[in-house]
N, C-alpha and C. Protein backbone atom coordinates (compact mmCIF):
# COMPACT_ATOMS: atom_id res chain seq x y z
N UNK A 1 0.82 -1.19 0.00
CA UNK A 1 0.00 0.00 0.00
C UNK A 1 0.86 1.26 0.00
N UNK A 2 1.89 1.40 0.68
CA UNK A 2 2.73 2.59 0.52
C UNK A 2 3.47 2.76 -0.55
N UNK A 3 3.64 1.76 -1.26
CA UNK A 3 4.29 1.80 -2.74
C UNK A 3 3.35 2.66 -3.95
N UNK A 4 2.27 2.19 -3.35
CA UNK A 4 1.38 3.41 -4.46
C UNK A 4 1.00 4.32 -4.01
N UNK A 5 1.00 4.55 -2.71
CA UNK A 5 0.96 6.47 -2.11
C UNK A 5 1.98 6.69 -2.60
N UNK A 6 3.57 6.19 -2.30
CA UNK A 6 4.80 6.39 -2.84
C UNK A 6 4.30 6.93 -4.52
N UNK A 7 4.10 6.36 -5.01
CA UNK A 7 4.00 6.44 -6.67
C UNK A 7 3.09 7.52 -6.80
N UNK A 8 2.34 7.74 -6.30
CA UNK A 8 1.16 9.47 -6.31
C UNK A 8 1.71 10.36 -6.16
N UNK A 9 2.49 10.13 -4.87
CA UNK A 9 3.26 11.33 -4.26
C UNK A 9 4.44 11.58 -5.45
N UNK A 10 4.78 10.65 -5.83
CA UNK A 10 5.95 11.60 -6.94
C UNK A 10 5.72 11.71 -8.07
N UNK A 11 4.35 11.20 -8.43
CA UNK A 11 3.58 11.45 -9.69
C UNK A 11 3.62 12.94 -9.88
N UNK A 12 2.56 13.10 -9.12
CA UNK A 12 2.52 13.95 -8.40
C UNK A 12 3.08 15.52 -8.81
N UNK A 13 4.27 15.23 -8.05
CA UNK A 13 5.82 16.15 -8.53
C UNK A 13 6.15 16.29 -9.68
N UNK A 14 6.28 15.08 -10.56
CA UNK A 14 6.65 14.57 -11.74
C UNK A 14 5.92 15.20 -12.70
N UNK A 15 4.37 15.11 -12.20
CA UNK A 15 3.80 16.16 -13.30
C UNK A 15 3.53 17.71 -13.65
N UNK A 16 3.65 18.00 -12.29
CA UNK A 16 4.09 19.54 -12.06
C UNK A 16 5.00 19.64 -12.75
N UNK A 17 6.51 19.17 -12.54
CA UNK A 17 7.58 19.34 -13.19
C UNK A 17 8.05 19.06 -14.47
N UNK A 18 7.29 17.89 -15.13
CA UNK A 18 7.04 17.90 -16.24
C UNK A 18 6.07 18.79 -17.28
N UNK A 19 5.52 19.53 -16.44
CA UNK A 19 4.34 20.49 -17.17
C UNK A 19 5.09 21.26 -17.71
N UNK A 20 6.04 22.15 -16.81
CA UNK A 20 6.99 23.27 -16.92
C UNK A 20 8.26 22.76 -18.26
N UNK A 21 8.47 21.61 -18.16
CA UNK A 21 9.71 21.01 -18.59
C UNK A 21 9.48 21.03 -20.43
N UNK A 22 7.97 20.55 -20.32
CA UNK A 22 7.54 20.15 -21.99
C UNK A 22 7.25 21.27 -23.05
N UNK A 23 7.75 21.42 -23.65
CA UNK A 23 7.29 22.39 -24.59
C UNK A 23 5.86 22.47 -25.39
N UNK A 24 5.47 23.47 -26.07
CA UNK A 24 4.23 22.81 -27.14
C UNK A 24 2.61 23.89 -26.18
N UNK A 25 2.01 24.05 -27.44
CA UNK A 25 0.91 24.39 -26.91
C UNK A 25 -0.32 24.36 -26.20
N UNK A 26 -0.30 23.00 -26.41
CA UNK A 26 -1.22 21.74 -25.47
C UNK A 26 -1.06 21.47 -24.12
N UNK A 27 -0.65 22.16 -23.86
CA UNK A 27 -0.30 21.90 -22.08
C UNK A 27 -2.00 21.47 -21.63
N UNK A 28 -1.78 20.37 -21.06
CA UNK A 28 -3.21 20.21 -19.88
C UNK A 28 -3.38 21.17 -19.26
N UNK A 29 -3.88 22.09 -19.15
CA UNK A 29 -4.59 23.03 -17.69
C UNK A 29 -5.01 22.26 -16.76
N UNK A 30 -5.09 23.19 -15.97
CA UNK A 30 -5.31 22.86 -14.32
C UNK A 30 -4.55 21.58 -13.62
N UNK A 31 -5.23 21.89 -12.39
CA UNK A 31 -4.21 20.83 -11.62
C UNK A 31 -4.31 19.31 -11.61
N UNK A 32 -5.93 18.94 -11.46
CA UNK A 32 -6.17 18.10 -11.71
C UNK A 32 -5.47 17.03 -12.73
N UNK A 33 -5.82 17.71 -14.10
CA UNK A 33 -5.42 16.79 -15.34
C UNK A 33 -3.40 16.67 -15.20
N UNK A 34 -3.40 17.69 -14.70
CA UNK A 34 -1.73 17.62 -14.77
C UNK A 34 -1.15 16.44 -13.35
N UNK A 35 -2.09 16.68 -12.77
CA UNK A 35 -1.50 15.52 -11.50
C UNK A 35 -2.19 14.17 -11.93
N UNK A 36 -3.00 14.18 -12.94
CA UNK A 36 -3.24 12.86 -13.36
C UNK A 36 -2.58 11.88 -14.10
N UNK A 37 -1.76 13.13 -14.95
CA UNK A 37 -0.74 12.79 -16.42
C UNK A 37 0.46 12.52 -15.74
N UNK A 38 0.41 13.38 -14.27
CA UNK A 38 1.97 12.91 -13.87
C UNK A 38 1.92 11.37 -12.88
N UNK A 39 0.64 11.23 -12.45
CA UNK A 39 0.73 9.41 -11.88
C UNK A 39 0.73 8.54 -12.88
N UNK A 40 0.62 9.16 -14.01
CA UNK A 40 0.09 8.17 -14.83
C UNK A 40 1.45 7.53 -15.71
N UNK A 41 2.84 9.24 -15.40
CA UNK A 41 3.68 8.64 -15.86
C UNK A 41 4.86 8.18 -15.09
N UNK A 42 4.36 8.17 -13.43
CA UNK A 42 5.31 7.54 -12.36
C UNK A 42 4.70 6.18 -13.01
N UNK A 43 3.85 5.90 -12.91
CA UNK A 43 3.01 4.47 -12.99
C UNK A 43 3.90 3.63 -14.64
N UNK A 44 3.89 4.69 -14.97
CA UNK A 44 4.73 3.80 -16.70
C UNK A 44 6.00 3.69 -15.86
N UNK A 45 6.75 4.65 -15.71
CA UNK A 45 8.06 4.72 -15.10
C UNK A 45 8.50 3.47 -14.46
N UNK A 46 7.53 3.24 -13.29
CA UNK A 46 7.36 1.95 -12.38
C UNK A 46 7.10 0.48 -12.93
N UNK A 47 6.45 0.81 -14.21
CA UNK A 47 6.16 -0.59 -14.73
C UNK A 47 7.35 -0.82 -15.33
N UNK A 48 7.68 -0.12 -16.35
CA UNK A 48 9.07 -0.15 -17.35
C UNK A 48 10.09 -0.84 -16.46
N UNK A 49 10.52 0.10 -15.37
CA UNK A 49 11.85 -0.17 -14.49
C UNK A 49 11.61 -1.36 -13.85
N UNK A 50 10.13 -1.91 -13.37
CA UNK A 50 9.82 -3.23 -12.95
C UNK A 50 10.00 -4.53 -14.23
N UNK A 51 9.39 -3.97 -14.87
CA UNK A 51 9.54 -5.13 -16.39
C UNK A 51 11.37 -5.32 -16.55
N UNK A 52 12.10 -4.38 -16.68
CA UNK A 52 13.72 -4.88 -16.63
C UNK A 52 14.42 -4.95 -15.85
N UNK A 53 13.68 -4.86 -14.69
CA UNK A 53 14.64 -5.32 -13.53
C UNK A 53 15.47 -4.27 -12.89
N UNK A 54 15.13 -2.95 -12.91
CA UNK A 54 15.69 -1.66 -12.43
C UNK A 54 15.11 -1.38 -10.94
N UNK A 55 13.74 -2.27 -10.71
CA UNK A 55 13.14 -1.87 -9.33
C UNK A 55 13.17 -3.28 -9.22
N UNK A 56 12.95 -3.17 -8.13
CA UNK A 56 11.89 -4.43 -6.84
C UNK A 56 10.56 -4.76 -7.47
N UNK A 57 9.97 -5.69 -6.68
CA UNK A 57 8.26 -5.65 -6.97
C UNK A 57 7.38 -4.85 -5.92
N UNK A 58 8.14 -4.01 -4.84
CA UNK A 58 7.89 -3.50 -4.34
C UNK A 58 8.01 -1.64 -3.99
N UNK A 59 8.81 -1.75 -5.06
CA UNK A 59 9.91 -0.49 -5.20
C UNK A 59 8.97 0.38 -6.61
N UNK A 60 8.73 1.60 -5.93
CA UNK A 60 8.25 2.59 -7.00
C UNK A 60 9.38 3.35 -7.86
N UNK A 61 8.77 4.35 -8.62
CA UNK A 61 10.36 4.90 -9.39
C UNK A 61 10.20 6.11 -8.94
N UNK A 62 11.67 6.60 -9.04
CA UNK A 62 12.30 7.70 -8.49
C UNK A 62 11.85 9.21 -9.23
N UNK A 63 12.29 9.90 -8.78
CA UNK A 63 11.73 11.28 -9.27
C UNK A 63 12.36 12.16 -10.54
N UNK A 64 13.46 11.36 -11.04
CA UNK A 64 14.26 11.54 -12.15
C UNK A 64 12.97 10.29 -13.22
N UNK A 65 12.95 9.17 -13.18
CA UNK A 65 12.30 8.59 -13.99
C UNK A 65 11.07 8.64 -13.74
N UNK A 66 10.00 9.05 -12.99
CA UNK A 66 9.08 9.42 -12.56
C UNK A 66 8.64 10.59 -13.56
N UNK A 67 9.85 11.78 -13.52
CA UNK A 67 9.72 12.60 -14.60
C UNK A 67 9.83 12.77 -15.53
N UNK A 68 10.68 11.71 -16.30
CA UNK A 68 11.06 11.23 -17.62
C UNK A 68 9.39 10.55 -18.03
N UNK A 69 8.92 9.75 -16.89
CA UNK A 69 8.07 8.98 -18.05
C UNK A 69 6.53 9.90 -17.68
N UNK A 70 6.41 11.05 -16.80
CA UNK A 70 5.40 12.11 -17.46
C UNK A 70 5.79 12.65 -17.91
N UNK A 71 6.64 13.15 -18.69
CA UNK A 71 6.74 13.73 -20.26
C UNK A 71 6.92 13.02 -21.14
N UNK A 72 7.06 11.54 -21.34
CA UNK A 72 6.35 10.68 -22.60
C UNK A 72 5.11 10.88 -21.81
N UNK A 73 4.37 10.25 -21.17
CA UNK A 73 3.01 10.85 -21.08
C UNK A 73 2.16 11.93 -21.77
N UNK A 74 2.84 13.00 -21.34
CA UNK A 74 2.45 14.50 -21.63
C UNK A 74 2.74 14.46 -23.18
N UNK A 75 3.58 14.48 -23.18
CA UNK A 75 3.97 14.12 -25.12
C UNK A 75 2.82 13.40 -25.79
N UNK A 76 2.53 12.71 -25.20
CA UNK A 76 1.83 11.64 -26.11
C UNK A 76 0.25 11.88 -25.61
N UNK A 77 0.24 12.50 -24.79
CA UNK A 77 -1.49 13.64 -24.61
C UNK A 77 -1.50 14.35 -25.84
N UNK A 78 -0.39 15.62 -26.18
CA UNK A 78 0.12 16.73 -26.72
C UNK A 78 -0.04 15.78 -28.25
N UNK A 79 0.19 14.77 -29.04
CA UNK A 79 -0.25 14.12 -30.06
C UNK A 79 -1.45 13.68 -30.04
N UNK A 80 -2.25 13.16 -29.50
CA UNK A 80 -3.48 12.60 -29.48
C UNK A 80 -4.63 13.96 -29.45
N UNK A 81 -4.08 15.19 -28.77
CA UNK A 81 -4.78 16.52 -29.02
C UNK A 81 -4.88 17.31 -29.99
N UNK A 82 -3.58 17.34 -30.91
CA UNK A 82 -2.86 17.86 -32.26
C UNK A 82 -3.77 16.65 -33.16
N UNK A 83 -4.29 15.41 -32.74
CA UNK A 83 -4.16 14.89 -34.10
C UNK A 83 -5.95 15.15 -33.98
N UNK A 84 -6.43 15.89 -32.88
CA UNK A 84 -7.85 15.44 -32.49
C UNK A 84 -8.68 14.42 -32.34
N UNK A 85 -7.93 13.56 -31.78
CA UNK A 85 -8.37 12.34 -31.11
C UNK A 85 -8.81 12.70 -30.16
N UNK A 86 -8.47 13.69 -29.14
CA UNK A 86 -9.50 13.65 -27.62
C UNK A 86 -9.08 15.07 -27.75
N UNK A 87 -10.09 15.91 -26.85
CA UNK A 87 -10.58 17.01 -27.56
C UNK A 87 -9.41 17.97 -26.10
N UNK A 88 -9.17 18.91 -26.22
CA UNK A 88 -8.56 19.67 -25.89
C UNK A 88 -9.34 20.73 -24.94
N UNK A 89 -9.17 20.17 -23.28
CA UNK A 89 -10.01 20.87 -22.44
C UNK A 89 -9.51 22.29 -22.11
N UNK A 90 -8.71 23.00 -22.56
CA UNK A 90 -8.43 23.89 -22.04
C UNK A 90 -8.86 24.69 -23.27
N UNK A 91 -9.50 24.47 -24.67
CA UNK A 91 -10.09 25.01 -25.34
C UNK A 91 -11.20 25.44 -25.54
N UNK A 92 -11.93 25.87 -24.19
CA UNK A 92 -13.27 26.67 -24.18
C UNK A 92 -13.37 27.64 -23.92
C-alpha cells in the first residue's frame, strides 16, 4: 500500500515538473489533469523499471524517472490533441 501512495506522491511532482519542462501548446490546464498525467507517468516509469529489472516488486520509481516517463506521457497527450483524437479541455 505505501508503494502506491509512494508512486502518487511523486507522480505527483513529476507532473508539475514535467508540465513546466515540456514544450508545445497543449499543455493540460489545471491541476487536476496535470497531477493525473503525472501518476500516470510515475506508474509507466514503475512498470518499465519493474519489467527490466531496475526496481523491486515493491519499489516505486524515483523522481528523475518518474519525470522522464510524465513527459512521454504528456507528449503523447500533446499528439493525441494535435491529431484530435480527444478534444482539448483547455479550449473553451
Amino acid at each position: 500500500m505505501s508503494g502506491i501512495l509512494w508512486i502518487i506522491l511523486v507522480g505527483f511532482v513529476a507532473g508539475v515538473i514535467a508540465r513546466f519542462l515540456s514544450p508545445g501548446p497543449n499543455k493540460p490546464s489545471g491541476f487536476i489533469l496535470t497531477t493525473v498525467l503525472g501518476i500516470a507517468g510515475a506508474f509507466l516509469a514503475t512498470f518499465i523499471g519493474q519489467s527490466i529489472g531496475h526496481y523491486g516488486p515493491n519499489q516505486g520509481a524515483g523522481f528523475i524517472t518518474a519525470t522522464i516517463g510524465a513527459i512521454v506521457v504528456l507528449f503523447i497527450w500533446n499528439r493525441l490533441v494535435a491529431a484530435r483524437v480527444i478534444a482539448d479541455p483547455g479550449s473553451k
